[in-house]
C-alpha atoms as a PDB file:
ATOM      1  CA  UNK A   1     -14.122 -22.845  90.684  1.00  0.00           C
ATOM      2  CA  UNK A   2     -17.315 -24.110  89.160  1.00  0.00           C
ATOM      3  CA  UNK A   3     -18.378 -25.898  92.177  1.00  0.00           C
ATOM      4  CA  UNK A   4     -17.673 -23.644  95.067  1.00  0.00           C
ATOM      5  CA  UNK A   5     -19.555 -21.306  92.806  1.00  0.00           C
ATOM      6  CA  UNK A   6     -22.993 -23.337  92.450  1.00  0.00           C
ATOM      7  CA  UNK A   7     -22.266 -23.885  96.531  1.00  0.00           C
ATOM      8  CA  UNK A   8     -22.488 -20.324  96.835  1.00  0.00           C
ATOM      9  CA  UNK A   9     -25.295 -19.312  95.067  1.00  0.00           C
ATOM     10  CA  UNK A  10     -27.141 -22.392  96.788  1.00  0.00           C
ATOM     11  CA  UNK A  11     -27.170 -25.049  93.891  1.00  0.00           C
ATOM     12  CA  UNK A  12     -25.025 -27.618  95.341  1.00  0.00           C
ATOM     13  CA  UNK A  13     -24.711 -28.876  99.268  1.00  0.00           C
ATOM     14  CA  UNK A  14     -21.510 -27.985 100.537  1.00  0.00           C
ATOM     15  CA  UNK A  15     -20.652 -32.385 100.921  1.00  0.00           C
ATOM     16  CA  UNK A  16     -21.839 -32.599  97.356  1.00  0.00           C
ATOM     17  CA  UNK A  17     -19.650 -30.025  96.229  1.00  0.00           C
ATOM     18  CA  UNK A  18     -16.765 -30.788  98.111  1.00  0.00           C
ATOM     19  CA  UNK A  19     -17.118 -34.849  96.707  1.00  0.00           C
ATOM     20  CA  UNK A  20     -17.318 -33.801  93.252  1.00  0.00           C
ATOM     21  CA  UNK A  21     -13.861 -31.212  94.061  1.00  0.00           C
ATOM     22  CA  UNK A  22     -12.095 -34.485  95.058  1.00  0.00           C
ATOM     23  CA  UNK A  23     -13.447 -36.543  92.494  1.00  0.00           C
ATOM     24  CA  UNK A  24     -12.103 -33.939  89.727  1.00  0.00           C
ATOM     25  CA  UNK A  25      -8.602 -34.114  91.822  1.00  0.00           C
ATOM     26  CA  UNK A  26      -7.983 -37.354  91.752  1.00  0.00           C
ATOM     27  CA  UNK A  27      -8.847 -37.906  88.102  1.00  0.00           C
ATOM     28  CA  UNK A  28      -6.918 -35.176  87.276  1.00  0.00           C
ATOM     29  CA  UNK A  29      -4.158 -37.006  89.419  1.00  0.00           C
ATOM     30  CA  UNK A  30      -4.881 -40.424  87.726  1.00  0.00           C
ATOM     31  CA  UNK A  31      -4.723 -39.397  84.031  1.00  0.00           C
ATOM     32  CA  UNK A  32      -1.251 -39.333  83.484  1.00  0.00           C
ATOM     33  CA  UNK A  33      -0.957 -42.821  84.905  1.00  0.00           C
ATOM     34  CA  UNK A  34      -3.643 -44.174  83.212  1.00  0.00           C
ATOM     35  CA  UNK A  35      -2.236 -42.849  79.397  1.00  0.00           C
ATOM     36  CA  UNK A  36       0.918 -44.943  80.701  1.00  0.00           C
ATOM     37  CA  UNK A  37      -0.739 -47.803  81.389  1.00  0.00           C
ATOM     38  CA  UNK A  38      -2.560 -47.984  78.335  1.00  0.00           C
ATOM     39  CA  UNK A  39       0.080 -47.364  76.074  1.00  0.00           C
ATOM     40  CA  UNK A  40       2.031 -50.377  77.729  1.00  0.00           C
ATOM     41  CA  UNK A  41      -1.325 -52.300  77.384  1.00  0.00           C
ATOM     42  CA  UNK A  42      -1.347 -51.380  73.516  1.00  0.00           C
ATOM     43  CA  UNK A  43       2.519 -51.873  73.037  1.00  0.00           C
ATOM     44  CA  UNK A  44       2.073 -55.438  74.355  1.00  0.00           C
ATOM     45  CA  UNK A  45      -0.698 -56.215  72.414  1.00  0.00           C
ATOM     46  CA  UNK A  46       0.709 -54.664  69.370  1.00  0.00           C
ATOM     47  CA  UNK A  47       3.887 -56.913  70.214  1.00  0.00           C
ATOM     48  CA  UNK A  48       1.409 -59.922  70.074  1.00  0.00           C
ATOM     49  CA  UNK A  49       0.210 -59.087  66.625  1.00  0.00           C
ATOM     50  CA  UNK A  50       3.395 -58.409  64.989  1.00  0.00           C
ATOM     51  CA  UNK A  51       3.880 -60.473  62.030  1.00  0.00           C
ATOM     52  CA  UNK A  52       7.162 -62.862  62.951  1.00  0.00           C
ATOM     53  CA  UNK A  53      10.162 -62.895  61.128  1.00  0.00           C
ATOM     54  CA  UNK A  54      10.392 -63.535  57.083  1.00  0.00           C
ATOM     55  CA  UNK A  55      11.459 -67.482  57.393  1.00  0.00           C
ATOM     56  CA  UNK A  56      15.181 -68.472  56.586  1.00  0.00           C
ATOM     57  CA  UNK A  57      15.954 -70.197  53.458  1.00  0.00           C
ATOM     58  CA  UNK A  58      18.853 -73.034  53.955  1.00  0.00           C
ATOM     59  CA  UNK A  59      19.756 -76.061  51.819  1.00  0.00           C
ATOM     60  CA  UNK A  60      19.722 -76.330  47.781  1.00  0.00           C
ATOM     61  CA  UNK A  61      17.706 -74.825  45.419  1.00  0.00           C
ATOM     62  CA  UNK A  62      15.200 -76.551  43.321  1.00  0.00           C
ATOM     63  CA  UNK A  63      14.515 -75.775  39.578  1.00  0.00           C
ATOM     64  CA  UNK A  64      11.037 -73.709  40.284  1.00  0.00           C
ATOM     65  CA  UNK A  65      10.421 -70.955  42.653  1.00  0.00           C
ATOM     66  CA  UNK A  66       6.186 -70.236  42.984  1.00  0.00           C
ATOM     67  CA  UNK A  67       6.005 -66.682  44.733  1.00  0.00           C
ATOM     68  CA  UNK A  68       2.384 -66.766  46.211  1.00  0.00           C
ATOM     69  CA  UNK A  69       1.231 -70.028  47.934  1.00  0.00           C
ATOM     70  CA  UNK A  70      -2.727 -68.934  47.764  1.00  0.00           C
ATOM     71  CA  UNK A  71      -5.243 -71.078  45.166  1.00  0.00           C
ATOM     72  CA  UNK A  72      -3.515 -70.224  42.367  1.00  0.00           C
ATOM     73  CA  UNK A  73       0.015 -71.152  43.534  1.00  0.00           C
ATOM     74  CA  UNK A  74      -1.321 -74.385  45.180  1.00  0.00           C
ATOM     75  CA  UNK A  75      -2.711 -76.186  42.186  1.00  0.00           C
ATOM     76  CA  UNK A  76       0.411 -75.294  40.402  1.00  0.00           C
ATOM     77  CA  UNK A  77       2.301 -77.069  43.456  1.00  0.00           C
ATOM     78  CA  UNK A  78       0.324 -79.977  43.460  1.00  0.00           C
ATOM     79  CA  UNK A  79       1.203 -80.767  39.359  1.00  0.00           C
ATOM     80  CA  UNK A  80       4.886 -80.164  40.310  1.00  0.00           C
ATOM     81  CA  UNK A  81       4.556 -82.829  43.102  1.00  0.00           C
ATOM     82  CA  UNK A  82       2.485 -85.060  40.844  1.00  0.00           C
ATOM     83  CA  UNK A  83       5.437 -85.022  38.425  1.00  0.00           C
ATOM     84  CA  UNK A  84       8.224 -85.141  40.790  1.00  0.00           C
ATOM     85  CA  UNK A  85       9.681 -81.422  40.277  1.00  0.00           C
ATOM     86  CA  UNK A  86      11.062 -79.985  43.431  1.00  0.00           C
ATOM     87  CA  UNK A  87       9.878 -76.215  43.929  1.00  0.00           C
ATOM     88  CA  UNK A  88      10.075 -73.910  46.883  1.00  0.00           C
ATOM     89  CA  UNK A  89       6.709 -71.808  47.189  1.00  0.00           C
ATOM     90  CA  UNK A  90       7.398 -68.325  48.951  1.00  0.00           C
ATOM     91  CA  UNK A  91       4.305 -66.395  50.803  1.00  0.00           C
ATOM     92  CA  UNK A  92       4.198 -63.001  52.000  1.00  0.00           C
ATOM     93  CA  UNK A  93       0.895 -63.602  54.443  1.00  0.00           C
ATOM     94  CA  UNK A  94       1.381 -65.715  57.266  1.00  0.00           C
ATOM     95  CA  UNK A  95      -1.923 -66.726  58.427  1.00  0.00           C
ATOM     96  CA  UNK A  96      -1.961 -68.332  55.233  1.00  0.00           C
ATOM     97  CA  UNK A  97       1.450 -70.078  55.430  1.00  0.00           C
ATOM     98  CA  UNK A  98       0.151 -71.357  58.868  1.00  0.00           C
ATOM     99  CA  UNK A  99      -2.906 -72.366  57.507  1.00  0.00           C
ATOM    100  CA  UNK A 100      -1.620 -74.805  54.641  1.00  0.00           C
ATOM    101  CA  UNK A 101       1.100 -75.863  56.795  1.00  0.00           C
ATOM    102  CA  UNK A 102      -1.345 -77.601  59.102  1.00  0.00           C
ATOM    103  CA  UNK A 103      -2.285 -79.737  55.349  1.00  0.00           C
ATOM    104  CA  UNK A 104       1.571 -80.834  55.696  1.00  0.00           C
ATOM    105  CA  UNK A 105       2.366 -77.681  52.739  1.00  0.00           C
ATOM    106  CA  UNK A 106       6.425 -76.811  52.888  1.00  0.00           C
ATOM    107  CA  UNK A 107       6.194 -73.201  52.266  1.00  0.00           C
ATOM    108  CA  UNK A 108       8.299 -70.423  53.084  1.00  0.00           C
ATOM    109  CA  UNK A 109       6.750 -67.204  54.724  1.00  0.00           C
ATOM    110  CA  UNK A 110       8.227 -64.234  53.452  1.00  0.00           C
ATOM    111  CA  UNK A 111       8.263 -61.240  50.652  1.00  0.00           C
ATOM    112  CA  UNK A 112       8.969 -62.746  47.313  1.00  0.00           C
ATOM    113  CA  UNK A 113       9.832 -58.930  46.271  1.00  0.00           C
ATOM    114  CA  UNK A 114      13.157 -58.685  48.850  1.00  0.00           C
ATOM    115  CA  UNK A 115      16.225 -59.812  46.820  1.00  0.00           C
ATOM    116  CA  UNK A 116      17.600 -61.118  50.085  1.00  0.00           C
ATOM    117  CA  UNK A 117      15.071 -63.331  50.001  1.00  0.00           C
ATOM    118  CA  UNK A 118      15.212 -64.254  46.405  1.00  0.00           C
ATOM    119  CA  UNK A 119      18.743 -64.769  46.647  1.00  0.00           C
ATOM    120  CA  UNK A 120      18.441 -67.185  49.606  1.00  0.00           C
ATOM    121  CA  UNK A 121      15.986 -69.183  48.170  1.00  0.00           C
ATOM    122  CA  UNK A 122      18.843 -69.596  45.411  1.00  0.00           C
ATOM    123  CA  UNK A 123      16.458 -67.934  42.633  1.00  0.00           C
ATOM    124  CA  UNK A 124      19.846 -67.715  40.462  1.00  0.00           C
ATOM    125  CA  UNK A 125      20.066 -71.080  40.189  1.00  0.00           C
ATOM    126  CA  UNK A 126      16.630 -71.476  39.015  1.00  0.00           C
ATOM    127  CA  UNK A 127      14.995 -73.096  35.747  1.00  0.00           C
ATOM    128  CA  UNK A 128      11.499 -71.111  36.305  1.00  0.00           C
ATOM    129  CA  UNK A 129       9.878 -68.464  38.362  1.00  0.00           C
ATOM    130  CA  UNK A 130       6.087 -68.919  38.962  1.00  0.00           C
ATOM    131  CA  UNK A 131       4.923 -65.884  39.975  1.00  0.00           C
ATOM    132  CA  UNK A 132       1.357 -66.529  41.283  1.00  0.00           C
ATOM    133  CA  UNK A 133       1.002 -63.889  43.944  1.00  0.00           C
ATOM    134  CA  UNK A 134      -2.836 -62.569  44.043  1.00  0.00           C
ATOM    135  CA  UNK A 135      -2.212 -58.584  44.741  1.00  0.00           C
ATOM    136  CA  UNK A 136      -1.616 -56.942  42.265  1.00  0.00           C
ATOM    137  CA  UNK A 137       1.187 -54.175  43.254  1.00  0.00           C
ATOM    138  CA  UNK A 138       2.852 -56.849  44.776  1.00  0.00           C
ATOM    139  CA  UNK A 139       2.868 -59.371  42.179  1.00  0.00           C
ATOM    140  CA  UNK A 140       4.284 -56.597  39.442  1.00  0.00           C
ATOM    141  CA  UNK A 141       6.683 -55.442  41.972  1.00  0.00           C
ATOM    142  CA  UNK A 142       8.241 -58.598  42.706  1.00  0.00           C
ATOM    143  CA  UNK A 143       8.093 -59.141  38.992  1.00  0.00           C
ATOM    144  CA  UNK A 144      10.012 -56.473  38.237  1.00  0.00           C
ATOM    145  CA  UNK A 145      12.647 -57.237  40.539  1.00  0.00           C
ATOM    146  CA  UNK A 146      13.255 -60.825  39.261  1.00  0.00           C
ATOM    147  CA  UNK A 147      13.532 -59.115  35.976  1.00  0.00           C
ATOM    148  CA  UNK A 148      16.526 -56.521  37.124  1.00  0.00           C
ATOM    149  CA  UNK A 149      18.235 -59.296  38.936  1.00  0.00           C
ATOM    150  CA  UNK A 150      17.658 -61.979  37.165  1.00  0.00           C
ATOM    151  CA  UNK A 151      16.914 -61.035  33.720  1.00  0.00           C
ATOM    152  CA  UNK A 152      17.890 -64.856  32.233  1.00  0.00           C
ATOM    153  CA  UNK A 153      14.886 -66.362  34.382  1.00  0.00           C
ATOM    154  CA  UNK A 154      11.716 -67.171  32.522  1.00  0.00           C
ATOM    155  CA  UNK A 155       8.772 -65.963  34.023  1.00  0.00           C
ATOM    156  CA  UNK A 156       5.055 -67.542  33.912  1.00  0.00           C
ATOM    157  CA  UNK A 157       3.102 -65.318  35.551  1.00  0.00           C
ATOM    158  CA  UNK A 158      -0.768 -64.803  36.588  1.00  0.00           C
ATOM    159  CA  UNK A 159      -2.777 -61.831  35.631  1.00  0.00           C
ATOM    160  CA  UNK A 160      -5.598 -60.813  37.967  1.00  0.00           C
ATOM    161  CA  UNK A 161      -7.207 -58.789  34.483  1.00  0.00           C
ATOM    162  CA  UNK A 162      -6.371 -56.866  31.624  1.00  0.00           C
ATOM    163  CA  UNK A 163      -4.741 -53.972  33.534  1.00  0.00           C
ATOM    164  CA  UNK A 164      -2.825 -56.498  35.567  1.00  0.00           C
ATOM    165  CA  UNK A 165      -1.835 -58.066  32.455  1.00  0.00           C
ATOM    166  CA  UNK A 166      -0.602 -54.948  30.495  1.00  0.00           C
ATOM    167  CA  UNK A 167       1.401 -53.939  33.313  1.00  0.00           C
ATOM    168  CA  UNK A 168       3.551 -57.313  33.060  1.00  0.00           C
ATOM    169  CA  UNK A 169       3.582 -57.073  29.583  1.00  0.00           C
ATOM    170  CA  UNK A 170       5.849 -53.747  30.097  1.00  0.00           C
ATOM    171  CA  UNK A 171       8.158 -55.550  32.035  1.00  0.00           C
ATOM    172  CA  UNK A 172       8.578 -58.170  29.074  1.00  0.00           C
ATOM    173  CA  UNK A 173       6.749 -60.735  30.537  1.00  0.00           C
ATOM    174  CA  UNK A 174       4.834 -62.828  27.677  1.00  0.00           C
ATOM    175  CA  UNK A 175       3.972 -66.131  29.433  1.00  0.00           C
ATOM    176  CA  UNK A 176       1.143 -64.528  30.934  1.00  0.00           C
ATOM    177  CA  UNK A 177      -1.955 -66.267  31.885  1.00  0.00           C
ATOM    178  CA  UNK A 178      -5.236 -64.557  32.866  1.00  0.00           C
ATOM    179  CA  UNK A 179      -6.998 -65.679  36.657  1.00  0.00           C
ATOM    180  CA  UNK A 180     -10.295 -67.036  35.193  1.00  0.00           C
ATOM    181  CA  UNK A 181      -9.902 -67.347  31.255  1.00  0.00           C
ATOM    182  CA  UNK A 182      -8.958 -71.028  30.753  1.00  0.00           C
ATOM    183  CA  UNK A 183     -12.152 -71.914  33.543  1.00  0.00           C
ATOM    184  CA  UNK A 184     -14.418 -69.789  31.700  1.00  0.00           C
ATOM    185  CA  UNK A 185     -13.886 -71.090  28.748  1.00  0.00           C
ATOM    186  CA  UNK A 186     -14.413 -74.436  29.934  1.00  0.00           C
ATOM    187  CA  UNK A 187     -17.728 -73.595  31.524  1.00  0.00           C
ATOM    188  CA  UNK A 188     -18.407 -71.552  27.882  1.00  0.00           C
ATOM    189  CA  UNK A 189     -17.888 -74.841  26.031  1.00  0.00           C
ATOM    190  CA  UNK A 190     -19.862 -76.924  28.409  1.00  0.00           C
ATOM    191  CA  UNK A 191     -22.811 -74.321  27.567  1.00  0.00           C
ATOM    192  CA  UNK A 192     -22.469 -74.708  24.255  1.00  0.00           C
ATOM    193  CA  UNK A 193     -23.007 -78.690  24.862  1.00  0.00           C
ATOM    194  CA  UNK A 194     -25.577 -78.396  26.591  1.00  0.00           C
ATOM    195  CA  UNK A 195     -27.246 -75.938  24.143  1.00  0.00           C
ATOM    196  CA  UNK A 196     -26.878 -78.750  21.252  1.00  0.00           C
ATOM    197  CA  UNK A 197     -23.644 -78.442  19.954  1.00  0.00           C
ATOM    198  CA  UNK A 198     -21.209 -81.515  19.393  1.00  0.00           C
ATOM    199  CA  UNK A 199     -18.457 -81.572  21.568  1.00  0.00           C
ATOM    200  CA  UNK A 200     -15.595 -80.977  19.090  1.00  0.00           C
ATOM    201  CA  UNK A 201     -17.721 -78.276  17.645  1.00  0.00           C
ATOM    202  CA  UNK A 202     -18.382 -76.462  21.023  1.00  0.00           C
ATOM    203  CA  UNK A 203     -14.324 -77.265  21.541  1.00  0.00           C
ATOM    204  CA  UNK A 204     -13.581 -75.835  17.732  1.00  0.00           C
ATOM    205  CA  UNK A 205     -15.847 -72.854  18.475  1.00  0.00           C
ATOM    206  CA  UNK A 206     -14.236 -71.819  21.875  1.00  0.00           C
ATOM    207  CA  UNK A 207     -11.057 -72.413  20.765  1.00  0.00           C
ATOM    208  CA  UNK A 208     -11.787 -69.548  18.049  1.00  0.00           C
ATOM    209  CA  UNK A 209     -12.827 -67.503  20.382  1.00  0.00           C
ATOM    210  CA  UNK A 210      -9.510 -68.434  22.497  1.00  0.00           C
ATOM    211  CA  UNK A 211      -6.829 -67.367  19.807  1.00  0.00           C
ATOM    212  CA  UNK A 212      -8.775 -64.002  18.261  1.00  0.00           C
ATOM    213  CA  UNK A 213      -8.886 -63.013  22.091  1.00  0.00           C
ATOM    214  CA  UNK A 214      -5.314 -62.874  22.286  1.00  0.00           C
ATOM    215  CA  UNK A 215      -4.431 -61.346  19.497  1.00  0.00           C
ATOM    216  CA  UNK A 216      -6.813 -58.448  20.197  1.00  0.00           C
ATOM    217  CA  UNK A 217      -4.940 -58.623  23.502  1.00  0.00           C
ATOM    218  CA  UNK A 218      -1.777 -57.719  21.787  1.00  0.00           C
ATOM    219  CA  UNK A 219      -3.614 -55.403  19.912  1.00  0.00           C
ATOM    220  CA  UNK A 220      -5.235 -53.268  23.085  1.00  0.00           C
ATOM    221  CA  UNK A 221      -2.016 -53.789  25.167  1.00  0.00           C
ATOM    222  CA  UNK A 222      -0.643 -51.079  22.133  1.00  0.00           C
ATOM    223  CA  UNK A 223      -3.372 -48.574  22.488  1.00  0.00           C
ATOM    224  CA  UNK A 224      -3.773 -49.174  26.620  1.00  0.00           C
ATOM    225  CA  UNK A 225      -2.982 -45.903  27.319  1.00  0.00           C
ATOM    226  CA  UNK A 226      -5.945 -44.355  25.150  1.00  0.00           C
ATOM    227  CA  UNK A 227      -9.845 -44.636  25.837  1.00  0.00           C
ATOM    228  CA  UNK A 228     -10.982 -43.848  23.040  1.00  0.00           C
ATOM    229  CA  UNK A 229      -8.975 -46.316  20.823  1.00  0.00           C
ATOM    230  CA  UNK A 230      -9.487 -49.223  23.674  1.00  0.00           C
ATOM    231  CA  UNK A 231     -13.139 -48.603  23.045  1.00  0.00           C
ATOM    232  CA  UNK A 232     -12.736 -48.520  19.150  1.00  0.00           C
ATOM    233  CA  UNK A 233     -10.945 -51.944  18.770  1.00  0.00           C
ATOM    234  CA  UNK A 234     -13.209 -53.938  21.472  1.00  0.00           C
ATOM    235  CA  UNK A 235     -16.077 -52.654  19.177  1.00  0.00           C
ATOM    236  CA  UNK A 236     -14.078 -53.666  16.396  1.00  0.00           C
ATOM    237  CA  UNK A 237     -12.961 -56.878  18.077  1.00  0.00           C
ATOM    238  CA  UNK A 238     -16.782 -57.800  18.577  1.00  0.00           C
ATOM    239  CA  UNK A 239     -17.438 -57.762  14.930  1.00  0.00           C
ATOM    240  CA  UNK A 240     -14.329 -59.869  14.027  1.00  0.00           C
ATOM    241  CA  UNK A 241     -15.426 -62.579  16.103  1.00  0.00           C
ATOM    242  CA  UNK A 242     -18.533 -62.637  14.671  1.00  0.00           C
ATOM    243  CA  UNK A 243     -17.395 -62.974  10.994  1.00  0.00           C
ATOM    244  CA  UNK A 244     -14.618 -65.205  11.892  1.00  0.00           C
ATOM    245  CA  UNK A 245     -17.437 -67.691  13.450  1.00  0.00           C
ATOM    246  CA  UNK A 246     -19.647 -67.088  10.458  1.00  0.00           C
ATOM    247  CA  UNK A 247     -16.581 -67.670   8.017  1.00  0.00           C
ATOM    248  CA  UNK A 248     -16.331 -70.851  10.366  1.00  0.00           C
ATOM    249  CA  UNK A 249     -19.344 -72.116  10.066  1.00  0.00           C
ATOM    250  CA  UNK A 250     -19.735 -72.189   6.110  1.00  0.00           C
ATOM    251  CA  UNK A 251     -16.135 -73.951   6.310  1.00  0.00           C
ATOM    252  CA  UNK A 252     -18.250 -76.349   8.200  1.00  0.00           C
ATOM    253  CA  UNK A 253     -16.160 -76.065  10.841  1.00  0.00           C
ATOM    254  CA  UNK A 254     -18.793 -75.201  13.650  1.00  0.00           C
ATOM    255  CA  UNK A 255     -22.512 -75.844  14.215  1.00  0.00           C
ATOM    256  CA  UNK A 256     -24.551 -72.389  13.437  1.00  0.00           C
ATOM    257  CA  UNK A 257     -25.370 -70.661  16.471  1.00  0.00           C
ATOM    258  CA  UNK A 258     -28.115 -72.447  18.154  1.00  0.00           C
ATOM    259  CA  UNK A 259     -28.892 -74.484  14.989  1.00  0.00           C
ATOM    260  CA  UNK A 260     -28.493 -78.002  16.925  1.00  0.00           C
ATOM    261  CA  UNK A 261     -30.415 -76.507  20.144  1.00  0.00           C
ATOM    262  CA  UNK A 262     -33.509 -75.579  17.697  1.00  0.00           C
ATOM    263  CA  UNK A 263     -33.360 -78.737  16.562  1.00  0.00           C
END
């Protein structure tokens, strides 16, 4: 051994190297234990942090399901309560179903993609499925499961982007609305106010800009699967715009581009 050895040729005391034999042994001894321990130790606190069960669904159904309770889903919530239309909002993270449930939120924690959970949430019975849910994967998975199960629902869902949108779009979803269009085009139109424009000219102008961007929407979501064309018709798309504001303008529909700022 390594330290009878060093005793031997005069490197270690003999107490020093006998201490450090023991030490070795009873580690060695102790290790197995130890492992056990700590794997109960990490069990338990794994136990701890184990999400809880998906929440139980009992009672009627209401005419609108909203699958993801985060921003989105909330403000949608809070016009259906406004107007008096019962809904039952479904999220898959529950730190955030605890969260808004300490603001007095009825929400149901669970995975809006399960059919079990669909179907106890009475999705069948449904007028509208509002799917809001922020991650993408699981916002076109659950999508495409109310579509194979219940193909008669309408769907309004949220797009995170483009790609997010073209995605739904292949699973025949049309009442799609972008995350952050319809508030940047509100903050585009308050820019153009503030740069001189009349309101209902800065509200004509965006407006423009609003329809020819979904069209060439439509028109991208056919060539999505090719660069070079996606490139083509947003370079094409750029120069539409442009004439159709131009057009606009001699119509005297809109002010000239910076024409009341100058002024």
């Amino acid at each position: 051994m390594l330290f009878t050895a060093a005793q031997t040729v005069g490197i270690l005391a003999g107490e020093t190297a006998q201490f450090l034999v023991l030490a070795v042994t009873i580690s060695m001894l102790l290790a197995p234990l130890s492992f056990v321990v700590h794997e109960q130790v990490l069990a338990r606190w794994l136990e701890r942090k184990k999400p809880p069960e998906f929440d139980l669904i009992d009672g009627p159904g209401n005419p609108v399901i909203i699958a993801g309770y985060g921003r989105y889903g909330q403000i949608i919530s809070r016009v259906l309560r406004m107007a008096g239309i019962p809904f039952t909002a479904l999220e898959a993270s529950y730190q955030q179903v605890d969260f808004v449930r300490k603001f007095g939120a009825k929400v149901y924690y669970g995975d809006a993609s399960r059919l079990e959970l669909l179907e106890s949430a009475k999705t069948r019975d449904a007028k509208l499925f509002v799917l809001a849910i922020d991650d993408v994967e699981a916002s076109v998975k659950t999508a495409a499961i109310v579509r194979k199960h219940f193909p008669d629902l309408p769907i309004l869902a949220r797009a995170r982007n483009r790609v997010h949108y073209y995605r739904l779009r292949d699973l025949d979803i049309e009442a799609i609305e972008r995350d952050t269009f319809l508030s940047s085009l509100d903050t585009a139109r308050q820019a153009l106010e503030k740069l001189g424009f009349p309101p209902t000219q800065a509200a004509r102008a965006v407006d423009l800009f609003r329809k020819h961007d979904k069209r060439q929407l439509e028109v991208q979501y056919a060539v999505r699967q090719d660069e070079a064309q996606l490139i083509q018709t947003a370079a094409q798309a750029a120069a539409q715009l442009q004439e159709l504001f131009e057009s606009d303008v001699k119509e005297g529909g809109a002010a000239a581009p910076l024409q009341s700022a100058k002024a």
